[in-house]
N, C-alpha and C. Protein backbone atom coordinates (compact mmCIF):
# COMPACT_ATOMS: atom_id res chain seq x y z
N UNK A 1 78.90 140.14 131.51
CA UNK A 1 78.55 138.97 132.27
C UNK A 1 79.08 137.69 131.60
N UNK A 2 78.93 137.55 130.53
CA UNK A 2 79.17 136.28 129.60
C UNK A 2 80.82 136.33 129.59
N UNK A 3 81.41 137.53 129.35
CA UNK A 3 82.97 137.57 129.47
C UNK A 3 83.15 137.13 130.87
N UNK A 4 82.64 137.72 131.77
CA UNK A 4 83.47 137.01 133.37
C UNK A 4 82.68 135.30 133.19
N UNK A 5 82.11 135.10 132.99
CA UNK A 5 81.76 133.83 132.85
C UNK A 5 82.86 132.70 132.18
N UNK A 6 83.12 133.17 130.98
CA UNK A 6 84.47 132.57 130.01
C UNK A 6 85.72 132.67 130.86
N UNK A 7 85.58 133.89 131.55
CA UNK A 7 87.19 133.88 132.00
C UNK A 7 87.45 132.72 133.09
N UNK A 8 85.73 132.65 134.01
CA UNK A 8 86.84 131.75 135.20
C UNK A 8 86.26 130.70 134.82
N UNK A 9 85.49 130.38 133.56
CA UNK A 9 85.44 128.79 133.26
C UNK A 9 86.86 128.27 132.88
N UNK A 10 87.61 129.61 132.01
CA UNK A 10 88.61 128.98 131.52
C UNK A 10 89.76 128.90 132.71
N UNK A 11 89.89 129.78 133.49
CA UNK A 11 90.43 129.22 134.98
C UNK A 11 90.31 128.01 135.35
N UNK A 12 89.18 127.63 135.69
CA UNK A 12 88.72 126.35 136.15
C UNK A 12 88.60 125.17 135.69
N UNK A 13 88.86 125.36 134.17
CA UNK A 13 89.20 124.55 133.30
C UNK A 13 90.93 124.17 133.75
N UNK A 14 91.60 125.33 133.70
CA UNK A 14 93.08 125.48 133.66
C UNK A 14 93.77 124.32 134.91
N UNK A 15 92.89 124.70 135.96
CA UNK A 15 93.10 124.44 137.22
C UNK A 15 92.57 122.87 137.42
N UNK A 16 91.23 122.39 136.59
CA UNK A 16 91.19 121.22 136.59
C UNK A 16 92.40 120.20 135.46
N UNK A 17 92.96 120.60 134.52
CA UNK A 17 93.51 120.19 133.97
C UNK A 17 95.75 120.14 134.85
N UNK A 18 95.48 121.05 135.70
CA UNK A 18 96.93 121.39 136.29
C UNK A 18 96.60 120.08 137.64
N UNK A 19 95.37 120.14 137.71
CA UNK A 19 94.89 118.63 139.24
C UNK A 19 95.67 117.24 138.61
N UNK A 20 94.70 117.27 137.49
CA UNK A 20 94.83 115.67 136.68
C UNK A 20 96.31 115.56 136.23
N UNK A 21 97.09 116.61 136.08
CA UNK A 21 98.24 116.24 135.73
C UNK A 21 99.20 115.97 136.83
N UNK A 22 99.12 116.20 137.77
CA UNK A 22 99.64 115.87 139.38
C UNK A 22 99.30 114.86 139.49
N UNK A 23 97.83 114.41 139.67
CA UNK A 23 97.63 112.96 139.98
C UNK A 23 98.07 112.08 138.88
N UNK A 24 98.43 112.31 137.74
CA UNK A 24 99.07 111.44 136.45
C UNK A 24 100.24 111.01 137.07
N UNK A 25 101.15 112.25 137.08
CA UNK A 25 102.20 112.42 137.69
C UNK A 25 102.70 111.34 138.71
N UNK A 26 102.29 111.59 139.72
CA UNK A 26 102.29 110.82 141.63
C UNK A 26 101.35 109.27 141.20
N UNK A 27 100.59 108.81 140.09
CA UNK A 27 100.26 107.91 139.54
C UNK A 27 101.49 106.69 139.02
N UNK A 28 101.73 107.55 138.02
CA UNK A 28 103.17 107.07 137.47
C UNK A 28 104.61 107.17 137.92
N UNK A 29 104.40 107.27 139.51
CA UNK A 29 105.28 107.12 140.27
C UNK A 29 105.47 106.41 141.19
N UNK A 30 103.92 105.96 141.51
CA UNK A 30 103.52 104.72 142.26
C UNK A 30 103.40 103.60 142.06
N UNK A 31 103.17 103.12 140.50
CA UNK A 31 102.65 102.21 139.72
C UNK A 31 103.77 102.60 138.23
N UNK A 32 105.00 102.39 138.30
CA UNK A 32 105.57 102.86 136.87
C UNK A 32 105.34 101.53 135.73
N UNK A 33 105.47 100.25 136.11
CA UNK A 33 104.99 98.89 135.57
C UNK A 33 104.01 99.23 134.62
N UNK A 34 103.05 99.41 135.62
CA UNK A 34 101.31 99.27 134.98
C UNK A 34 101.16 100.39 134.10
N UNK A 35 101.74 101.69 134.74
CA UNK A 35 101.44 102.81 133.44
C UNK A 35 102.67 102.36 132.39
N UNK A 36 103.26 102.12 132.61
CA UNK A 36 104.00 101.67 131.02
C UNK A 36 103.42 101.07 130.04
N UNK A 37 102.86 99.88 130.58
CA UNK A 37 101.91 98.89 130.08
C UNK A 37 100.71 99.25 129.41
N UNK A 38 99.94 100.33 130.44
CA UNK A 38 98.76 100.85 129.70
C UNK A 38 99.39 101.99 128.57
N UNK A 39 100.21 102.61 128.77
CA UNK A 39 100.38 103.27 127.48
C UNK A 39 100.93 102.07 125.98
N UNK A 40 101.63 101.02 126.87
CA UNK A 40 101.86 100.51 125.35
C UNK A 40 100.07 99.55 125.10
N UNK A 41 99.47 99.55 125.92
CA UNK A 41 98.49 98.99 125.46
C UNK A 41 97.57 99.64 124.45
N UNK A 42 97.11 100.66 124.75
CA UNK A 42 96.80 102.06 124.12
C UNK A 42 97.30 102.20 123.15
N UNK A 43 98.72 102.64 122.75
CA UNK A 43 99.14 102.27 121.33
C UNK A 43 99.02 101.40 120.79
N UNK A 44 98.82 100.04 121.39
CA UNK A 44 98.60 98.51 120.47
C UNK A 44 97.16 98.97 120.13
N UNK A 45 96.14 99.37 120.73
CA UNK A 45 94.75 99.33 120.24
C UNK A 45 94.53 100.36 119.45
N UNK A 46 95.44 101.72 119.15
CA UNK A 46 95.07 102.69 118.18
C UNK A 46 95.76 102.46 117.09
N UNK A 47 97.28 101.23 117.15
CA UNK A 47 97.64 101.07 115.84
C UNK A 47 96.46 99.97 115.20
N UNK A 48 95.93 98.87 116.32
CA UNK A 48 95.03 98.17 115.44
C UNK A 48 93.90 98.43 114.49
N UNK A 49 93.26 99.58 115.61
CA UNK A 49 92.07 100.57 114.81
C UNK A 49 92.26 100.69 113.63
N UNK A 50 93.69 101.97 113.47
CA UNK A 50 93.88 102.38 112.19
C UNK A 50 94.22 101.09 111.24
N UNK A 51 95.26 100.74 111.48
CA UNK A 51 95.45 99.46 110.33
C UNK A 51 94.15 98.32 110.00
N UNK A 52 93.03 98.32 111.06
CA UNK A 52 91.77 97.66 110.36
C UNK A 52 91.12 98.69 109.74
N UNK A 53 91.13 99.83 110.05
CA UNK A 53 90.52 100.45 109.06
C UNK A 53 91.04 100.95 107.70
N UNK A 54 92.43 100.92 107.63
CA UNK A 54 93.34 100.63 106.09
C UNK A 54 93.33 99.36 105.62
N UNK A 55 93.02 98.61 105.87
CA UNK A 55 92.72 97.01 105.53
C UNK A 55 91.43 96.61 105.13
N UNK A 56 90.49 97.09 105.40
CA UNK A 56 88.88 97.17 105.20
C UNK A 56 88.72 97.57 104.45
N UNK A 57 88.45 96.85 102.84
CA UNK A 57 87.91 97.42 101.69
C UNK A 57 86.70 98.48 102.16
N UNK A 58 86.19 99.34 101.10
CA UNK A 58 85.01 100.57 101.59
C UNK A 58 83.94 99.71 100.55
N UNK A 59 82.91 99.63 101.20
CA UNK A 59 81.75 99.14 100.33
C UNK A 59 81.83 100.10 99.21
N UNK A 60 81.02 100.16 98.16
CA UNK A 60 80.95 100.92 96.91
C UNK A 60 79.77 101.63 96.71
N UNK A 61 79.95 103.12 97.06
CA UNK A 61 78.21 104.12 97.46
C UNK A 61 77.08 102.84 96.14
N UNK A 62 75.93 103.12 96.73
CA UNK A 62 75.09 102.46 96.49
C UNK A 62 74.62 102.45 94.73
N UNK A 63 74.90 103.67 94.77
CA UNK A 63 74.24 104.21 93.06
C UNK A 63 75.40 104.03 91.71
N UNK A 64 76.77 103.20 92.43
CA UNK A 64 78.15 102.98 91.76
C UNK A 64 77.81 101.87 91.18
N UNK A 65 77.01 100.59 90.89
CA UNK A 65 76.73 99.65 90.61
C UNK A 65 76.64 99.43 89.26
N UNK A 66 77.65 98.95 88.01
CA UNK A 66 77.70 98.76 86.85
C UNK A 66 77.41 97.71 85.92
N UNK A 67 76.36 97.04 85.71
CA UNK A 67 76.18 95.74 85.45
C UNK A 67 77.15 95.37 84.07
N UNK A 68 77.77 94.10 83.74
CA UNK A 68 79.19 93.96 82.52
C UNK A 68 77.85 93.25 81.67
N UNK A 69 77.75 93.86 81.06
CA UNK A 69 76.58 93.62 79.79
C UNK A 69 77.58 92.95 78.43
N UNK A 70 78.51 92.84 78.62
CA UNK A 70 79.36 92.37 77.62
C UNK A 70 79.88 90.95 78.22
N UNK A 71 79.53 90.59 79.60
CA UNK A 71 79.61 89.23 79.88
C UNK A 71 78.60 88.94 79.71
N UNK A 72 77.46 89.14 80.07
CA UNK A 72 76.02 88.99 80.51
C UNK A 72 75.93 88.18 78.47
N UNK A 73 76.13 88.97 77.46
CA UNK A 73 75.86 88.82 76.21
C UNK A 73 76.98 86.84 76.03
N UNK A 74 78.15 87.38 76.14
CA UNK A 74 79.79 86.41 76.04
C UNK A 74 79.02 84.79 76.34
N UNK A 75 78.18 85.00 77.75
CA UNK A 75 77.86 83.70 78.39
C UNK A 75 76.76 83.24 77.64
N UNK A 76 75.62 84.04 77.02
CA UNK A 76 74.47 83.49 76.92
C UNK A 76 73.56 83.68 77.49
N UNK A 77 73.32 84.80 78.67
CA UNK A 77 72.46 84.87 80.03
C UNK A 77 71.06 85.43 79.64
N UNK A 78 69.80 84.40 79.35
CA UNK A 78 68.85 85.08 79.16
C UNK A 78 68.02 86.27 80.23
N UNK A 79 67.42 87.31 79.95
CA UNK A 79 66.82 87.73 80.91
C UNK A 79 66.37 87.51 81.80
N UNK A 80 65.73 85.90 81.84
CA UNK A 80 65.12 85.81 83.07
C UNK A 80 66.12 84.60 83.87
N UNK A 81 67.11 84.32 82.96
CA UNK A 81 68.05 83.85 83.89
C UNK A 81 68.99 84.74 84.45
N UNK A 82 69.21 85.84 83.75
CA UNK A 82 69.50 87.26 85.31
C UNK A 82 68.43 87.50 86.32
N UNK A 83 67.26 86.83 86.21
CA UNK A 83 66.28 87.06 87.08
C UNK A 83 66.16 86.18 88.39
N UNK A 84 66.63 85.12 87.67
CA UNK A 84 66.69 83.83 88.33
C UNK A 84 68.67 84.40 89.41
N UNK A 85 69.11 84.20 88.62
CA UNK A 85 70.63 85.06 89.42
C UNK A 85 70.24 85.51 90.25
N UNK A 86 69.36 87.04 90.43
CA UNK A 86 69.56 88.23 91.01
C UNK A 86 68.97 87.56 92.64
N UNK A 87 67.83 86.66 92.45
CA UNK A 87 66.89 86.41 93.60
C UNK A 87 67.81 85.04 94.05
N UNK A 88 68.80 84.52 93.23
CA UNK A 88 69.55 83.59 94.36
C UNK A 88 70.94 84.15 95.39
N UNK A 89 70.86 85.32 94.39
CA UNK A 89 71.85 86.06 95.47
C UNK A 89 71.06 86.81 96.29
N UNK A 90 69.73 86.80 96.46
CA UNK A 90 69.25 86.80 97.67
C UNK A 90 69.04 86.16 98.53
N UNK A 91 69.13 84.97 98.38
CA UNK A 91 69.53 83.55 98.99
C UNK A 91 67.77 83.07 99.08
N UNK A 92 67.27 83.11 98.43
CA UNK A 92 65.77 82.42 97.77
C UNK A 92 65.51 81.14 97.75
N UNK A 93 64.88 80.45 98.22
CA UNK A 93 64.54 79.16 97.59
C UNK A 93 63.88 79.06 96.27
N UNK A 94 64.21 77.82 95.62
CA UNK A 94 63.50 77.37 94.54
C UNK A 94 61.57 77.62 94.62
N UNK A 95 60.99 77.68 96.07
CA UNK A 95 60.02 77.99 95.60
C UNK A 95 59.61 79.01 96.33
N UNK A 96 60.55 80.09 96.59
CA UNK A 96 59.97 81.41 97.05
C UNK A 96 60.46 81.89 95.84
N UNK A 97 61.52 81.76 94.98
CA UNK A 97 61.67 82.35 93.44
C UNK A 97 60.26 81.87 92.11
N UNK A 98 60.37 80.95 92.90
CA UNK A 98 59.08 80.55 91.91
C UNK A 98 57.46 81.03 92.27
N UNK A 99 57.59 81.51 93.52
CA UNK A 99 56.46 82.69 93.71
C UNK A 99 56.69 83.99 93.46
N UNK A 100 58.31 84.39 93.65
CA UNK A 100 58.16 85.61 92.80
C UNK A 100 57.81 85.76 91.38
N UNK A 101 58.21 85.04 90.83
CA UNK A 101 58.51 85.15 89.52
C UNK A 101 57.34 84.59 88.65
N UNK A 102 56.15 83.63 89.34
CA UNK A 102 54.95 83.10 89.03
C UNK A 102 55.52 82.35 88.23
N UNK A 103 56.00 81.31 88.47
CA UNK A 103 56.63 80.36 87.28
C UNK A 103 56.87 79.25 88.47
N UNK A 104 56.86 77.82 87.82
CA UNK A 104 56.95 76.21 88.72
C UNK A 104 58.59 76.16 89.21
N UNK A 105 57.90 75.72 89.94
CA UNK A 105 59.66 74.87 91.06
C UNK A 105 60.34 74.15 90.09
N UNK A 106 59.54 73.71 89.17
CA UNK A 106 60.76 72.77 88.46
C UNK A 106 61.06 73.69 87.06
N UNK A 107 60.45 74.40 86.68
CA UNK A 107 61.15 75.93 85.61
C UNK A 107 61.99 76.88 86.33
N UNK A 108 62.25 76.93 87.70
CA UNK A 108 63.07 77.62 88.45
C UNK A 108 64.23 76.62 88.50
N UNK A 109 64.10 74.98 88.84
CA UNK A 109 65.31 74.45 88.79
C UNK A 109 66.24 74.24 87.50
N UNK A 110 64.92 74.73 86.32
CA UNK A 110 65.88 74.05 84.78
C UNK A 110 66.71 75.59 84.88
N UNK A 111 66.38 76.34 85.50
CA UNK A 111 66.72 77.68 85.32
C UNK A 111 68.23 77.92 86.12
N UNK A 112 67.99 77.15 87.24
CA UNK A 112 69.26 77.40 88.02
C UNK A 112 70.12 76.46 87.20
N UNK A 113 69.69 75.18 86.36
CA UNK A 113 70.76 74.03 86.17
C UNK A 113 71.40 74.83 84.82
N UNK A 114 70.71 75.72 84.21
CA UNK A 114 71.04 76.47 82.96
C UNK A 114 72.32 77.45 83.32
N UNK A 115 71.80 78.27 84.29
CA UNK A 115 72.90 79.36 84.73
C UNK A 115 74.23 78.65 85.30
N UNK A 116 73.68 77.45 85.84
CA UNK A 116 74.85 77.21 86.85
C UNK A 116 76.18 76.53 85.74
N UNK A 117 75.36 76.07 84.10
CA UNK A 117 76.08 75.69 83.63
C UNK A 117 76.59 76.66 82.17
N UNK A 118 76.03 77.39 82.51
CA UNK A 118 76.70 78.86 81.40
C UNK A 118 77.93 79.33 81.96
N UNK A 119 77.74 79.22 83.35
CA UNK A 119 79.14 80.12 84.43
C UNK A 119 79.57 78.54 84.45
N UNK A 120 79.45 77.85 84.50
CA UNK A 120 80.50 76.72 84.40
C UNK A 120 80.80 76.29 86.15
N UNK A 121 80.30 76.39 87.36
CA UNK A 121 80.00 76.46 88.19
C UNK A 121 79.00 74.88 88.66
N UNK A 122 79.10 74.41 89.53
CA UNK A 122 78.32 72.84 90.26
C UNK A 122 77.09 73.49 91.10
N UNK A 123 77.53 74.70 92.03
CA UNK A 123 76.28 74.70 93.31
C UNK A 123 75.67 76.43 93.00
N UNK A 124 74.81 76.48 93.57
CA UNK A 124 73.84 78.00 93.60
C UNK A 124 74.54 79.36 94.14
N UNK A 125 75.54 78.55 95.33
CA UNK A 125 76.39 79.91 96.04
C UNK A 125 77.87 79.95 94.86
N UNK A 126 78.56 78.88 93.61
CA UNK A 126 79.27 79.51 93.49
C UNK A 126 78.58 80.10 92.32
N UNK A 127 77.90 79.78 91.78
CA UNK A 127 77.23 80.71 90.74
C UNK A 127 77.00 82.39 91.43
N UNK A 128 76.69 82.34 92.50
CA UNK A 128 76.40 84.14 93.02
C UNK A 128 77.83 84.48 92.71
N UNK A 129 78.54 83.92 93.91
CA UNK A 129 79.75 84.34 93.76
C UNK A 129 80.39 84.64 92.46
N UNK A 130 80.53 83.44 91.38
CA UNK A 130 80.96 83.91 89.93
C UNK A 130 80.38 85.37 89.11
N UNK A 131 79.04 85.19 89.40
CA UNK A 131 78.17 86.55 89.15
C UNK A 131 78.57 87.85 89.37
N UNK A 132 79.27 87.68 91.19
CA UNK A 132 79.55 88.82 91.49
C UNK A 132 81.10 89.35 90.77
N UNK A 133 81.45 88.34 90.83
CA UNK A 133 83.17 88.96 90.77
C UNK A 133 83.07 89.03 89.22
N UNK A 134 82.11 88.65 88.21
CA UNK A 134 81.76 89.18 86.69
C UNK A 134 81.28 90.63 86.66
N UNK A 135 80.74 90.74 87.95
CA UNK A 135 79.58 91.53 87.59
C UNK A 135 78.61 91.87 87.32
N UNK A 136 77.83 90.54 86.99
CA UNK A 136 76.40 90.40 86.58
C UNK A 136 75.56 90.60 87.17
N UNK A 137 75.72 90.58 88.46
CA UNK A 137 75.03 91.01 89.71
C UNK A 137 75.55 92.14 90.91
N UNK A 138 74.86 92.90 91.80
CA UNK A 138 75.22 93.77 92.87
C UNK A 138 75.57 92.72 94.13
């Protein structure tokens, strides 16, 4: 039963696939312009795919994360000014860091004016940024 079943699915498979190619056919005989077009369109959108997806750095699996403890030492970075780092690259305010961390808004700002001037850096985002491309941070 299951064999005659396979056989005339695959018939009917055969036979739907021998339809669509007729109407392709008598398609692209009616309209040769437009199917030209859609096939080069089609190739424009599968070369774009691939080449954004060869162009797209790959994030780095999660557990790959190496902190450079030999900058971290080079700069001066006390512990809790990696602490102070880690929660502005969470993009934190001065006094939601200073509720994490149970410490005043203005020991969170001597903290940012400290880091920002170990990395040698003016504002809070390029300090992340410097962080990141050191390493000092994920």
């Amino acid at each position: 039963m299951v064999r005659t079943i396979t056989i005339y699915a695959g018939l009917l498979g055969l036979v739907a696939v021998g339809l669509n190619w007729l109407q392709y056919r008598n398609l692209v005989r009616t309209f040769p312009g437009e199917a030209f077009a859609a096939v080069i369109a089609l190739g424009g959108l599968i070369a774009g795919v691939w080449l954004a997806r060869a162009l797209t750095p790959r994030a780095a699996p999660v557990g790959s994360f190496q902190r450079n403890e030999q900058a971290i030492r080079s700069l001066g970075l006390s512990p809790r000014e990696m602490e102070i780092l880690e929660t502005l690259a969470v993009g934190d305010s001065n006094k939601e860091i200073a509720r994490r961390l149970r410490i005043s808004p203005n020991t969170v700002k001597t903290h940012v004016a400290r880091v920002c001037e170990k990395l040698g850096v003016q504002r809070r985002g390029q300090a992340v940024e410097k962080a990141r491309f050191l390493s000092l941070i994920p």
